[in-house]
Protein backbone atom coordinates (compact mmCIF):
# COMPACT_ATOMS: atom_id res chain seq x y z
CA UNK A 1 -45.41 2.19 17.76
CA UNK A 2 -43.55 4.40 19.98
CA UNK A 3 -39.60 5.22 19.53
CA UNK A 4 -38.68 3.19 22.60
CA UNK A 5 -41.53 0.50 21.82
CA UNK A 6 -39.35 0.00 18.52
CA UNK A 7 -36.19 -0.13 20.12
CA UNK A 8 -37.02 -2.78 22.57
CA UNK A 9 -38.86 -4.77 19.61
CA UNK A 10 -35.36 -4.36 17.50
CA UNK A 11 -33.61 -5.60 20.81
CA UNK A 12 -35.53 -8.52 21.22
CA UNK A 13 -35.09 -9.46 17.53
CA UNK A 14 -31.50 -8.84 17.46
CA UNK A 15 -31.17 -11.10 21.09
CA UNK A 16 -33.39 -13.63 19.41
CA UNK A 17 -31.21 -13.55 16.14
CA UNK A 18 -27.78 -13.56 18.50
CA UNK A 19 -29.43 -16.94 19.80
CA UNK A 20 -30.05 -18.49 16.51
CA UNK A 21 -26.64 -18.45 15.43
CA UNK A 22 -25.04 -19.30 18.64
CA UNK A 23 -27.65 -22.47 18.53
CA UNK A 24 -26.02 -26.11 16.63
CA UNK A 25 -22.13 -25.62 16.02
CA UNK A 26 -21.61 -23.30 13.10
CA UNK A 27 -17.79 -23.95 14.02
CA UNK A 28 -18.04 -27.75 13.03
CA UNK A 29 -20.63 -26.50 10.17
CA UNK A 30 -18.17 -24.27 8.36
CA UNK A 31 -15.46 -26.85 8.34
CA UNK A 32 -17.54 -28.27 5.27
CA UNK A 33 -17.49 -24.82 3.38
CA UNK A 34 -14.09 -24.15 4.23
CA UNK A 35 -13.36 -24.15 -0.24
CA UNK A 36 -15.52 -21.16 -0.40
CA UNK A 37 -13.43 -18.52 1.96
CA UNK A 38 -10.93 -20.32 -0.36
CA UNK A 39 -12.19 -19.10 -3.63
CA UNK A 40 -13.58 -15.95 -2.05
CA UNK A 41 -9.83 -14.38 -1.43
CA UNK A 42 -8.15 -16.21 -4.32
CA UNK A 43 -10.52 -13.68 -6.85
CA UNK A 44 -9.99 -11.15 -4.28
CA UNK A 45 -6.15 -11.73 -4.35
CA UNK A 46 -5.11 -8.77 -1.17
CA UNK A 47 -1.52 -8.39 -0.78
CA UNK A 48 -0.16 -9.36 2.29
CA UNK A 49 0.18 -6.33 4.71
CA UNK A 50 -3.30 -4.91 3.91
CA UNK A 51 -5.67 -4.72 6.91
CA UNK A 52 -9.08 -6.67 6.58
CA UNK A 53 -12.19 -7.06 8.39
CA UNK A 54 -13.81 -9.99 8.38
CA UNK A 55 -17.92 -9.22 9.21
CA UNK A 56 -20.26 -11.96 10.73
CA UNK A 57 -16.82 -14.11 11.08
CA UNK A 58 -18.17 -17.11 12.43
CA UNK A 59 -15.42 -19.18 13.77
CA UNK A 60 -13.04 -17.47 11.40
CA UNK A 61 -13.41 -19.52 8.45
CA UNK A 62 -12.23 -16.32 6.25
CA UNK A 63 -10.55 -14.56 8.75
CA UNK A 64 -8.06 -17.60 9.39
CA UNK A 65 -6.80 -17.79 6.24
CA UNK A 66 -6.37 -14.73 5.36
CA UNK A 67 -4.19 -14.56 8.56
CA UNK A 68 -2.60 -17.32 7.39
CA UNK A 69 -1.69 -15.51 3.73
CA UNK A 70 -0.13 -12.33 5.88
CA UNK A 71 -3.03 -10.18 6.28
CA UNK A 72 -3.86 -8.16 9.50
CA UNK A 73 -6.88 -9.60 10.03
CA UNK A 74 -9.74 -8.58 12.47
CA UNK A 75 -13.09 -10.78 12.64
CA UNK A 76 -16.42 -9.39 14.63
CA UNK A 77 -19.59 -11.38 14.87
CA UNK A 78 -22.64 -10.97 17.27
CA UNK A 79 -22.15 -15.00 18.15
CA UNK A 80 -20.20 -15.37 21.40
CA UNK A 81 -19.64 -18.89 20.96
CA UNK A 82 -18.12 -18.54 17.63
CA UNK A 83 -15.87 -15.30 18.83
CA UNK A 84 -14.32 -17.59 21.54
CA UNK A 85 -14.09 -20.47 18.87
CA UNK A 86 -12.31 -18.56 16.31
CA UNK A 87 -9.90 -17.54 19.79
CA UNK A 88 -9.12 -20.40 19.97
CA UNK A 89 -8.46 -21.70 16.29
CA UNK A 90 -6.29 -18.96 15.87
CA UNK A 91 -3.87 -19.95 18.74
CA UNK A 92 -3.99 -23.25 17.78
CA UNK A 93 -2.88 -22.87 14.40
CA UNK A 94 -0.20 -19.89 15.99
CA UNK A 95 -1.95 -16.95 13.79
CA UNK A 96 -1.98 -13.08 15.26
CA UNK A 97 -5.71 -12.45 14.64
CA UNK A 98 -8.06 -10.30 16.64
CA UNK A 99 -11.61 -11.39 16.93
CA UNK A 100 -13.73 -9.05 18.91
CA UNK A 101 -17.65 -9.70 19.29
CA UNK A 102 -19.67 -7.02 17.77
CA UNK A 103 -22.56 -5.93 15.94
CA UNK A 104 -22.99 -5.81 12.08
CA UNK A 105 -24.54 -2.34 12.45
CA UNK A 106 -22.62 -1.00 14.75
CA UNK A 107 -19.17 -1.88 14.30
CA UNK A 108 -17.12 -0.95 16.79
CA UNK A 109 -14.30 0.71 14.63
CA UNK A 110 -13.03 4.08 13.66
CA UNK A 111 -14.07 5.29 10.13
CA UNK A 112 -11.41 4.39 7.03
CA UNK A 113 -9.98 1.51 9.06
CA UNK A 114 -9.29 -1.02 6.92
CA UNK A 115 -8.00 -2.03 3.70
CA UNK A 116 -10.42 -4.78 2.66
CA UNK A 117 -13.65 -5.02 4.48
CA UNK A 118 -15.44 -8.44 3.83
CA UNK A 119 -18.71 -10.49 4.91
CA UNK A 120 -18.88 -14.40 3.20
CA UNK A 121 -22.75 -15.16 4.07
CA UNK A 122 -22.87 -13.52 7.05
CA UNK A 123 -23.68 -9.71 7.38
CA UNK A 124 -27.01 -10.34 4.95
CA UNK A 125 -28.40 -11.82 8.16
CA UNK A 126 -28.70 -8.60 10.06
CA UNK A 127 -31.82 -7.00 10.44
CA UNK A 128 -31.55 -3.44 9.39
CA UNK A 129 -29.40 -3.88 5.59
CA UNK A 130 -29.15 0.00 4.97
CA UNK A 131 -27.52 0.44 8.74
CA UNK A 132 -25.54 -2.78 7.32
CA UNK A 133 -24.28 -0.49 4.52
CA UNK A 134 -23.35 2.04 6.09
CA UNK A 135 -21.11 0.50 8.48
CA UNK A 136 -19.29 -2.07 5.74
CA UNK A 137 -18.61 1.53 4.15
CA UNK A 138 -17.77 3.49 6.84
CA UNK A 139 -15.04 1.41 8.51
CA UNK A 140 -13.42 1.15 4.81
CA UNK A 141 -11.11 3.49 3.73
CA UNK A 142 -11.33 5.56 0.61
CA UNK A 143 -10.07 3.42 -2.25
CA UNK A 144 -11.17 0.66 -0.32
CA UNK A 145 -12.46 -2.54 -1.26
CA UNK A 146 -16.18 -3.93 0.63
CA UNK A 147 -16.35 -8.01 -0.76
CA UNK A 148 -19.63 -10.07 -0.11
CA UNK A 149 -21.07 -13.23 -0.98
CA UNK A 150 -24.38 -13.22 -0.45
CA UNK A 151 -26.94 -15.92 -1.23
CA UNK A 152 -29.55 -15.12 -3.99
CA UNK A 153 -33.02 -15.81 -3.79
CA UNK A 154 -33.91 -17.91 -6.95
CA UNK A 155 -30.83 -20.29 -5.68
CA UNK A 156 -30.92 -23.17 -3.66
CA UNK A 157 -29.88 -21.76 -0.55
CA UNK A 158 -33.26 -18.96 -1.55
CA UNK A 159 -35.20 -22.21 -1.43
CA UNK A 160 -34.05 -23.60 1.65
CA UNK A 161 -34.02 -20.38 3.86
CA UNK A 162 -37.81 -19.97 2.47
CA UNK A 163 -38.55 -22.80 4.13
CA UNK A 164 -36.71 -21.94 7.38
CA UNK A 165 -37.87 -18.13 6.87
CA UNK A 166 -41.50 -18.38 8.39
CA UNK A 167 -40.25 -19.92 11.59
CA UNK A 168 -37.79 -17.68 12.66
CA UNK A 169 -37.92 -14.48 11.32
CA UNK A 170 -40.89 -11.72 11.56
CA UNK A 171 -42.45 -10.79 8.50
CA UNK A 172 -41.68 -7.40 8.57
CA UNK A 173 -37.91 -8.08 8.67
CA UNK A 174 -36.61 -7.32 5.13
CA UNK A 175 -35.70 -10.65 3.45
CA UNK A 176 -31.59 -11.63 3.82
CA UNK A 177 -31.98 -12.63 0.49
CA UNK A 178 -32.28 -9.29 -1.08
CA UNK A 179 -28.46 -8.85 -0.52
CA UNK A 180 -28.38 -11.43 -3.35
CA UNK A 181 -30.37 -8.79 -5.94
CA UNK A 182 -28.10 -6.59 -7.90
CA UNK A 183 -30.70 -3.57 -8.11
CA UNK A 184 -31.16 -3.70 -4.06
CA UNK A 185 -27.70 -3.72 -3.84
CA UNK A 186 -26.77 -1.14 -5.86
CA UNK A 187 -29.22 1.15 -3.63
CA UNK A 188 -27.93 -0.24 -0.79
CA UNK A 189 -24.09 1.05 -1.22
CA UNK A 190 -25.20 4.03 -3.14
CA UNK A 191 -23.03 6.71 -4.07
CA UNK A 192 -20.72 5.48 -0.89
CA UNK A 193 -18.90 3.33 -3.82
CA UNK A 194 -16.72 4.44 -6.73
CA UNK A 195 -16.70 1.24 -8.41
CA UNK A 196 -19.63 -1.52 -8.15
CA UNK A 197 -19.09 -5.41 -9.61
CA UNK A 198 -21.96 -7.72 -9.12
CA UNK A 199 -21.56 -11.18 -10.68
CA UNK A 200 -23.51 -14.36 -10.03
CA UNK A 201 -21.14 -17.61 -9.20
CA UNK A 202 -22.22 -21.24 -7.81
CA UNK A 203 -20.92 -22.46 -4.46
CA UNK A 204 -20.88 -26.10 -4.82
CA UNK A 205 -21.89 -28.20 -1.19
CA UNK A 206 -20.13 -31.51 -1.50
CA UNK A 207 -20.79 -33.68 1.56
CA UNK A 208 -20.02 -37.25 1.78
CA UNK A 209 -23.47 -38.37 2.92
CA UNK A 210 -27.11 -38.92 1.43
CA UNK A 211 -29.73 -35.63 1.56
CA UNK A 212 -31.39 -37.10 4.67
CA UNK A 213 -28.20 -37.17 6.23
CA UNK A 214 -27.56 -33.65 4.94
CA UNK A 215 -31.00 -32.60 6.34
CA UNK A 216 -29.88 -33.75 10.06
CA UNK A 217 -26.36 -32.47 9.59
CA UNK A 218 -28.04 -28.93 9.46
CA UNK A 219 -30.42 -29.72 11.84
CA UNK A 220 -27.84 -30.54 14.03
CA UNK A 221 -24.90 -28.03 13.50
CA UNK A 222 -26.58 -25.18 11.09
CA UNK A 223 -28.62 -22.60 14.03
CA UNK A 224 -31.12 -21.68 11.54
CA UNK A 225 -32.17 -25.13 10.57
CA UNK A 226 -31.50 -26.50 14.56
CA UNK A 227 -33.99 -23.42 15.58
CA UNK A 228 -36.30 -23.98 13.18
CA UNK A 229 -36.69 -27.46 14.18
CA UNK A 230 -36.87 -26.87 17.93
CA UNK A 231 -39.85 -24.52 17.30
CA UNK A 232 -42.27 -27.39 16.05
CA UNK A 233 -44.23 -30.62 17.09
CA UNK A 234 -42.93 -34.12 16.21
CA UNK A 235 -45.31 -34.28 13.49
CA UNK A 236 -44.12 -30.76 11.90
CA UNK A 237 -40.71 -31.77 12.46
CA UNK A 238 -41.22 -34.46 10.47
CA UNK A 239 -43.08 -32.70 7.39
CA UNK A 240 -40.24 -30.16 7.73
CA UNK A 241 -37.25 -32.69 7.20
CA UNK A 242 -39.54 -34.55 4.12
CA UNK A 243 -39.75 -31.37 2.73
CA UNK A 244 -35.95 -30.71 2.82
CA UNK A 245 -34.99 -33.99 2.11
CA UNK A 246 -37.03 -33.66 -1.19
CA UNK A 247 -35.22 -30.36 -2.14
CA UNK A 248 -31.74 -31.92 -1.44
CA UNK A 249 -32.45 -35.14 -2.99
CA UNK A 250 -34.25 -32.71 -6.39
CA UNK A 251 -31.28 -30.35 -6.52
CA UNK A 252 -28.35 -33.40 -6.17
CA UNK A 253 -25.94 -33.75 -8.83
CA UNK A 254 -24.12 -36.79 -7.22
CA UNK A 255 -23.86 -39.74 -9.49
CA UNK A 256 -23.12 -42.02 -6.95
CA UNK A 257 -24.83 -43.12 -4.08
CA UNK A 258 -24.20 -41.88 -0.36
CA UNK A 259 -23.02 -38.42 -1.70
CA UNK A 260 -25.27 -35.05 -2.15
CA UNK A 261 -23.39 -32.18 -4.22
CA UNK A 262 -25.87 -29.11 -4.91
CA UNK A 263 -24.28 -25.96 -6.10
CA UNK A 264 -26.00 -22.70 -4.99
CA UNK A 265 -26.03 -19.45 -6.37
CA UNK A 266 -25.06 -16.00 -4.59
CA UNK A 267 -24.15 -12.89 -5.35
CA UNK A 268 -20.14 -11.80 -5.80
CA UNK A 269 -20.01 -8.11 -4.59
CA UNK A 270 -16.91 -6.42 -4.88
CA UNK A 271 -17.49 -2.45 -4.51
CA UNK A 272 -14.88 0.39 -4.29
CA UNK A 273 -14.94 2.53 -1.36
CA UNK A 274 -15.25 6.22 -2.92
């Protein structure tokens, strides 16, 4: 494959990938995870002042409350929909945040700009990881901290975006879920990091509805899942949702009926800028 063959094939991908997310309502989706940006900055624990970046932002799920705790926040994701979502969230709720729409690897920053650069689920999506890398480290400053949380791929998330996996991404694309392997990881930041802590934690979903009703909430609201469904027949539709339904329903932990809680590992990252 020629250079510019490649770079229209990367173009396509990344258009197709921009689509994806901007498909369902990740806004309304993220309301129901809203604990883990939560948890995410309470171990983190930035004083206010300190600048962060927020990478793949969404709707500003992590962005908004670090506002919100006196950060100077900035959020960039390659979603339109969700930029212009997370606009408006923010001058709802009154909060000075900047949300710009951008690309994961290519962030359009100067180098050492921020404080505290950050990506909850989100920049292990991209297509190229090492160009992912590079940027999360270059827009950092020296001393720096670069925070993810990245889904692993013996979790239950692993499972479920294995099943997604073969309808919407090529099979050369490297897996997302090698973000959640300490040894990639590790090569991926390199000797751009002073300081490298990888621990595996549970996210806990709690929704207050069956699996099948989980199922169609993604289908619905999640772009991945909502994709994945639009690219089949009736009938493989309805082997896909079976299939999900039977890893929600294996995996819940709910001791009452009408409720599905499944907790999910991923990957804490917390490196030191060098």
């Amino acid at each position: 494959m020629t250079s510019a063959s490649a770079d229209a094939a990367l173009d396509l991908l990344k258009a197709r990938l921009k689509a994806t997310w901007m498909d369902g309502n990740y806004d309304y989706f993220s309301r129901f995870m809203a604990s883990s940006a939560t948890q995410f900055l309470d171990a983190l624990a930035p004083p206010p002042g300190d600048t962060l970046l927020d990478v793949a932002c969404g709707s500003g799920q992590l962005a908004l409350v670090a506002a919100e705790r006196g950060l100077k926040v900035t959020g960039v994701d390659i979603a339109t929909n969700l930029i212009l979502a997370a606009r408006g969230r923010a001058a709802a709720a009154g909060l000075d945040v900047r949300f710009d729409e951008g690309d994961a690897e290519a962030l359009p920053y100067p180098d050492a700009t921020f404080d505290l650069v950050t990506s909850l689920y989100g920049a292990m999506f991209a297509p190229q990881p090492d160009r992912v890398a590079a940027e999360l480290l270059r827009v950092c400053r020296p001393g720096g901290i670069v925070a993810m949380a990245n889904w692993t791929k013996n979790g239950f998330v692993g499972a479920m975006f294995q099943t997604f996996a073969r309808f919407l991404m090529p099979p050369d694309m490297p897996s997302p879920l090698l973000w959640g392997d300490e040894s990639v990881v590790g090569e991926r930041l390199g000797a751009g990091v002073s300081d490298l802590e990888l621990t595996r934690l549970l996210y806990r979903f709690d929704y207050p509805f069956g699996p099948a009703e989980v199922v169609e909430f993604f289908r619905q609201y999640y772009g991945p899942a909502t994709r994945a469904f639009a690219t089949l027949g009736e009938a493989e539709q309805a082997a896909l949702r079976a299939e999900l339904v039977q890893l929600w329903s294996a995996h819940n932990t709910a001791t009452v009926g009408g409720r599905t809680m499944v907790d999910a590992e991923f990957l804490d990252v917390v490196a030191t800028r060098a």
